[in-house]
C-alpha atoms as a PDB file:
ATOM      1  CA  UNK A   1      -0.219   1.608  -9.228  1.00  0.00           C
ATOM      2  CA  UNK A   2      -3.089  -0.353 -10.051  1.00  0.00           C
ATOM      3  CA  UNK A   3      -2.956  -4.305 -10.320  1.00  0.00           C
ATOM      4  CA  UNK A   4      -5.899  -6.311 -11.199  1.00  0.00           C
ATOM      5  CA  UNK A   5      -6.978  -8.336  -8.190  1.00  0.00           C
ATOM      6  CA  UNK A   6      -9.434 -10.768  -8.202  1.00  0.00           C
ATOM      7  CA  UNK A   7      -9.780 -13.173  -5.072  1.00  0.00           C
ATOM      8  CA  UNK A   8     -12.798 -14.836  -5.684  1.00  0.00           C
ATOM      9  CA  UNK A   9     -12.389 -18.825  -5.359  1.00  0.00           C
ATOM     10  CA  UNK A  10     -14.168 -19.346  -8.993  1.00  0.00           C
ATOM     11  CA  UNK A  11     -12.245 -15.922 -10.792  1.00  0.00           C
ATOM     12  CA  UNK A  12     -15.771 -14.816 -11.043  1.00  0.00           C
ATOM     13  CA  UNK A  13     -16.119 -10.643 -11.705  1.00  0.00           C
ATOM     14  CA  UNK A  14     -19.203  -9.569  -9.133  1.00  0.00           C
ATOM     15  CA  UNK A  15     -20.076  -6.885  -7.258  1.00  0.00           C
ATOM     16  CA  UNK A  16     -18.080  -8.260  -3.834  1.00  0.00           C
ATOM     17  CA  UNK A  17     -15.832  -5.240  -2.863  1.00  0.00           C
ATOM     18  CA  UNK A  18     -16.499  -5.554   0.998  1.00  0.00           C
ATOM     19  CA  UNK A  19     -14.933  -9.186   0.860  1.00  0.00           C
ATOM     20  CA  UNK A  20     -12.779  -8.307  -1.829  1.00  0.00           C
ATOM     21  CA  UNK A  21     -10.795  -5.724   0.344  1.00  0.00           C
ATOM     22  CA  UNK A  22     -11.259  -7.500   3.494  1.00  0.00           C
ATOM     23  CA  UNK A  23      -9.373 -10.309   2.083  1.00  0.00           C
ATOM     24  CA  UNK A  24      -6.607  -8.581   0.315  1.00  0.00           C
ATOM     25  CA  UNK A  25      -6.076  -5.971   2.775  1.00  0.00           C
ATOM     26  CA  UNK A  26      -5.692  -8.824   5.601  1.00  0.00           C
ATOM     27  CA  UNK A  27      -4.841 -11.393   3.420  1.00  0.00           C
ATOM     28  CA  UNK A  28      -7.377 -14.001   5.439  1.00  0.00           C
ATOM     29  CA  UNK A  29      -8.650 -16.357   2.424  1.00  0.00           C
ATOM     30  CA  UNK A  30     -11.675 -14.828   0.927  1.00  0.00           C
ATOM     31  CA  UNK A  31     -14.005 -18.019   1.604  1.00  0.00           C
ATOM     32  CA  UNK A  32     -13.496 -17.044   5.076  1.00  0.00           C
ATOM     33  CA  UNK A  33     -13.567 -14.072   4.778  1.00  0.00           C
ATOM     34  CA  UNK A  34     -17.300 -14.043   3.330  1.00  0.00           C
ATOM     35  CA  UNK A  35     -18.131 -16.851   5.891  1.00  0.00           C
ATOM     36  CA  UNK A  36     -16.987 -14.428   8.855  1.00  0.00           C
ATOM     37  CA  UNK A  37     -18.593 -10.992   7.553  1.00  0.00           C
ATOM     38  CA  UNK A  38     -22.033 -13.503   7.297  1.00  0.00           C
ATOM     39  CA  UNK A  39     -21.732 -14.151  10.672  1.00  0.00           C
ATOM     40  CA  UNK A  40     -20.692 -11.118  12.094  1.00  0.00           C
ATOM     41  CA  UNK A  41     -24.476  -9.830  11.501  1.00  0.00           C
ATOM     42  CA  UNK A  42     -25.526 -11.499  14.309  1.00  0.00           C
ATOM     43  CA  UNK A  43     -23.065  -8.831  16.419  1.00  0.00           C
ATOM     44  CA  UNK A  44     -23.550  -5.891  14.192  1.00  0.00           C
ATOM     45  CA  UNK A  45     -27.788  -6.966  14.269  1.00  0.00           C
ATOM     46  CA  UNK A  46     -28.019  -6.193  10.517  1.00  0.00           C
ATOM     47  CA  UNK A  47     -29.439  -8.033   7.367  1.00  0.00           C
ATOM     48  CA  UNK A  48     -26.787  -8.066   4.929  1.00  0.00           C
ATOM     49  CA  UNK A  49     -22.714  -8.956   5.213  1.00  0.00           C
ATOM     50  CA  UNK A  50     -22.006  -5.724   2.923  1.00  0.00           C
ATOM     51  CA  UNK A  51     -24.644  -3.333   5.333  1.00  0.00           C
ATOM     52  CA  UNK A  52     -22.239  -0.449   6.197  1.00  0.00           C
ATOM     53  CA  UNK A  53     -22.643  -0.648   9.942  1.00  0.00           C
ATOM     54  CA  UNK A  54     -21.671  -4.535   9.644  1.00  0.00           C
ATOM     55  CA  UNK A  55     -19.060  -3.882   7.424  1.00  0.00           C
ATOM     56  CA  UNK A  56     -17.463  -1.051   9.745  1.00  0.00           C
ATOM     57  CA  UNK A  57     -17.536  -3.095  12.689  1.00  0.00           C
ATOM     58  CA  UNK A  58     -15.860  -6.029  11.446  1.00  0.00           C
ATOM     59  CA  UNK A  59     -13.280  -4.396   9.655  1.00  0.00           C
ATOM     60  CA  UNK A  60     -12.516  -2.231  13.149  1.00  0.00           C
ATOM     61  CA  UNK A  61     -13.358  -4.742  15.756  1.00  0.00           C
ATOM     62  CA  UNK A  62     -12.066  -8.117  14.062  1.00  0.00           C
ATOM     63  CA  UNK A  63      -9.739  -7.342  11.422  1.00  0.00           C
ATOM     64  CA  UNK A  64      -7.820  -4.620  13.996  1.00  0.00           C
ATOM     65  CA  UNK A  65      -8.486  -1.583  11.186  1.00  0.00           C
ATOM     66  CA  UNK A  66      -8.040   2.079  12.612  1.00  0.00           C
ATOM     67  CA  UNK A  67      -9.857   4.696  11.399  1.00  0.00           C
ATOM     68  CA  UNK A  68      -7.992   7.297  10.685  1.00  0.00           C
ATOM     69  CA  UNK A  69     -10.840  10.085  10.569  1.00  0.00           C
ATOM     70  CA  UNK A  70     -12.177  11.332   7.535  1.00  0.00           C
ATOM     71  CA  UNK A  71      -9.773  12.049   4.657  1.00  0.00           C
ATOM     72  CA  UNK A  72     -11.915  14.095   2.111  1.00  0.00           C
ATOM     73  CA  UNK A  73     -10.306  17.167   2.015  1.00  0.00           C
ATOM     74  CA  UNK A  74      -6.658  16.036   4.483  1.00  0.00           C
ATOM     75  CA  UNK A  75      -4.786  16.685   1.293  1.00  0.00           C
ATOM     76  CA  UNK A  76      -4.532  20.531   1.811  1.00  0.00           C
ATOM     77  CA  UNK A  77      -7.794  21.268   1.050  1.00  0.00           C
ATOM     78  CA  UNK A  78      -8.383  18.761  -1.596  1.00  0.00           C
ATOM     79  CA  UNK A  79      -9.417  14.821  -2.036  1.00  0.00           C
ATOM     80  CA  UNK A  80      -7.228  12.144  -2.281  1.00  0.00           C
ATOM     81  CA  UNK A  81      -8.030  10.099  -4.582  1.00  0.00           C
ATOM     82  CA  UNK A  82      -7.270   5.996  -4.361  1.00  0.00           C
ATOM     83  CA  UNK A  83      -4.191   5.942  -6.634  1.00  0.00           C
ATOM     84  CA  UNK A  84      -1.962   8.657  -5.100  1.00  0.00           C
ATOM     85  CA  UNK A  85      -2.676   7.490  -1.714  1.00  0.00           C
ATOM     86  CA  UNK A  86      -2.075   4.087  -2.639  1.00  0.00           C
ATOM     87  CA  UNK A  87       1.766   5.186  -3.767  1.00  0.00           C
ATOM     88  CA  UNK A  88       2.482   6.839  -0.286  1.00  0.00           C
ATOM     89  CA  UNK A  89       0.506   4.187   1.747  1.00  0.00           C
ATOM     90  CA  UNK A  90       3.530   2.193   3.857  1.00  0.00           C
ATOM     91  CA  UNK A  91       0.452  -0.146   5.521  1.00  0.00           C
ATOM     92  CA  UNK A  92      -2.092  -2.447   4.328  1.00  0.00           C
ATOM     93  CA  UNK A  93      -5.411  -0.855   4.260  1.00  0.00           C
ATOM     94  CA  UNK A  94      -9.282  -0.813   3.040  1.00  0.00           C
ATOM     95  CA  UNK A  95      -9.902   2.701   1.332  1.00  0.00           C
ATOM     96  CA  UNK A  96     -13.787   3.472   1.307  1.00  0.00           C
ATOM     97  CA  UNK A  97     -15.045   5.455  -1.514  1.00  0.00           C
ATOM     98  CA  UNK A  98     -18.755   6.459  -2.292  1.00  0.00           C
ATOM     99  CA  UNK A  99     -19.849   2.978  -2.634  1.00  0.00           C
ATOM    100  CA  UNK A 100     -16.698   1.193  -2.588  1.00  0.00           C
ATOM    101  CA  UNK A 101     -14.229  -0.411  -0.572  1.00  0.00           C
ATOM    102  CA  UNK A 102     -10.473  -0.988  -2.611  1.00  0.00           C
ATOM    103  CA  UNK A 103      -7.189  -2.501  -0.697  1.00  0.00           C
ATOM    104  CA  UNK A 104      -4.010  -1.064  -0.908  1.00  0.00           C
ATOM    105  CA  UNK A 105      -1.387  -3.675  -0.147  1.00  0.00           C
ATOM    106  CA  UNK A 106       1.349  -1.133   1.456  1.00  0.00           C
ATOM    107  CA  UNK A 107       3.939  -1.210  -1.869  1.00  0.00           C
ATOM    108  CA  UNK A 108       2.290   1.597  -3.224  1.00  0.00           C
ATOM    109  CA  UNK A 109      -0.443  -0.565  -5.253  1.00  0.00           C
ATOM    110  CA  UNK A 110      -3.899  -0.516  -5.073  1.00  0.00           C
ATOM    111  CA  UNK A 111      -5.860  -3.860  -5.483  1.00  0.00           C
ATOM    112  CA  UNK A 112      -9.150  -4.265  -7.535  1.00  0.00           C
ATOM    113  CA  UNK A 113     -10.819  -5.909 -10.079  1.00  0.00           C
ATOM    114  CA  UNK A 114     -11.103  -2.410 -11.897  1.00  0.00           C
ATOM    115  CA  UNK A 115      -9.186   0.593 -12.015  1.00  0.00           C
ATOM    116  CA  UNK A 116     -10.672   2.676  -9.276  1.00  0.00           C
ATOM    117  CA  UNK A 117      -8.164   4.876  -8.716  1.00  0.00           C
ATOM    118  CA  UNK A 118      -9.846   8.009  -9.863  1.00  0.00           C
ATOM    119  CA  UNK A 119     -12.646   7.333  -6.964  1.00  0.00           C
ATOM    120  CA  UNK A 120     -11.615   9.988  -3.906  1.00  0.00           C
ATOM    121  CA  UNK A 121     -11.259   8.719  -0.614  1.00  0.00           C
ATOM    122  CA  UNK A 122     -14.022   9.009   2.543  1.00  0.00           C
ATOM    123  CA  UNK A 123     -11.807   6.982   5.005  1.00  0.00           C
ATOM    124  CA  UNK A 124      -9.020   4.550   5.289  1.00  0.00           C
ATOM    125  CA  UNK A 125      -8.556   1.837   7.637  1.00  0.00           C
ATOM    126  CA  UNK A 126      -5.039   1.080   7.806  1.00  0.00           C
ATOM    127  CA  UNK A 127      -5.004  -2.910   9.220  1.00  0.00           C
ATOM    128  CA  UNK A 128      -2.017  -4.892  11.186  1.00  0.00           C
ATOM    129  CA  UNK A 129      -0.315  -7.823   9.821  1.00  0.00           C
ATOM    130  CA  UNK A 130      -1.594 -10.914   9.124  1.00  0.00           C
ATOM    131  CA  UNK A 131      -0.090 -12.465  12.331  1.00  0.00           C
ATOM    132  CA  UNK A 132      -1.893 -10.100  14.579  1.00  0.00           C
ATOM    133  CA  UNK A 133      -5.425 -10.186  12.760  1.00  0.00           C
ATOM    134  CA  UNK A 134      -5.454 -14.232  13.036  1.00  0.00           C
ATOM    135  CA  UNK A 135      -4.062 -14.292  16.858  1.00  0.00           C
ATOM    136  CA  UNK A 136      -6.890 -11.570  17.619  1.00  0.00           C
ATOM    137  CA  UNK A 137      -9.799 -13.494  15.814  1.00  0.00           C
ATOM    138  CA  UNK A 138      -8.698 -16.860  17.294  1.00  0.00           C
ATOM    139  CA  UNK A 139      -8.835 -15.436  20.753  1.00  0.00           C
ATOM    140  CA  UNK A 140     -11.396 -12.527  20.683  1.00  0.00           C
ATOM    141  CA  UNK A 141     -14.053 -14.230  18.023  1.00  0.00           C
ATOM    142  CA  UNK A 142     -13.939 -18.464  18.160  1.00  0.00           C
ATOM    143  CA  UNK A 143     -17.432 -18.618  17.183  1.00  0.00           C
ATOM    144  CA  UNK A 144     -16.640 -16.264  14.482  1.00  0.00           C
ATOM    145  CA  UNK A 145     -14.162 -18.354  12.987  1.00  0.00           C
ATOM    146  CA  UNK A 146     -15.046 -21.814  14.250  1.00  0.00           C
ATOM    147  CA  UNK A 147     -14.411 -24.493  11.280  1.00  0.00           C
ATOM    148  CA  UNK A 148     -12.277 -22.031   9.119  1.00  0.00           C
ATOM    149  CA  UNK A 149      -8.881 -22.757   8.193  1.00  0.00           C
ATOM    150  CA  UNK A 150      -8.060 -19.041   8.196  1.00  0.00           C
ATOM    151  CA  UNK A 151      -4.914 -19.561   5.593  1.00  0.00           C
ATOM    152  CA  UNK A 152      -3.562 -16.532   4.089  1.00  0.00           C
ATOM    153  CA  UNK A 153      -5.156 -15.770   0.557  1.00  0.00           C
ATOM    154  CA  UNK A 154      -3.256 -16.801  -3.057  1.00  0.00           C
ATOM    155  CA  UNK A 155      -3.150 -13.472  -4.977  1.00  0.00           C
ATOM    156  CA  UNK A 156      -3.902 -13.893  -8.521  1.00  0.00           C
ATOM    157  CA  UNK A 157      -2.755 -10.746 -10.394  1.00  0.00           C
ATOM    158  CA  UNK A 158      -4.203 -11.563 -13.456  1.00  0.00           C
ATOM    159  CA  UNK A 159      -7.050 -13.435 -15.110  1.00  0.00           C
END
């Protein structure tokens, strides 16, 4: 089911899905969110926080996501599209789409600031709990999230 999700600190409505599912997904606060996908360039040695390659990386290497291979045609043949996996998706995880990343919070939701649940899915990354991402960052990535309080995010379900 789709629920209207925005995290941004200000309730503003822009075009921030990478942070936008990165926070929901691991439920890390989206300032720090943004503030960690800016510095993960450095490590992923591209220009922009929402560049595919950085946003891969960081959703793999620090927010613990598995790939689980590509799901375009995994549903006999055909492509699932964001809502019905969302309603047999037991996990927390970051759906990408052509041009799109949505979270799916593991109740059989999807969370976004629009209904993309028509969009069919390229990959999922189905993420750990929020316990295990922050224990990883702390001691894998200090740099990465040196000065950040890394408190879990305040859902706001409507606007």
């Amino acid at each position: 089911m789709y629920q209207f999700t925005n995290p941004h600190p200000q309730g503003k409505l822009v075009g921030d899905c990478v942070k936008r599912a990165c926070c929901l997904a691991s439920e890390i606060n989206y300032h720090d969110i943004a503030i960690m996908l800016n510095r993960y360039r450095e490590t992923s040695k591209t220009s922009n926080f929402n560049s595919p390659k950085n946003w891969k990386m960081f959703v793999e290497n620090v927010l613990l996501g598995i790939d689980t291979g590509n799901m375009q045609y995994a549903n006999e043949g055909h492509r699932y599209l964001v809502r019905d996996y969302a309603k047999t998706c037991r996990s927390k995880a970051i759906l990408q789409t052509a041009k799109h990343l949505v979270a799916v919070n593991g109740k059989g939701d999807y969370l976004d600031t629009w209904n993309s649940g028509e969009k069919s899915i390229y990959k999922v990354y189905k993420l750990p709990s929020y316990e295990v991402i922050i224990n990883h960052i702390k001691t894998t990535y200090p740099k990465l999230c040196k000065g950040l309080s890394l408190e879990k995010q305040k859902i706001r379900f409507c606007l």
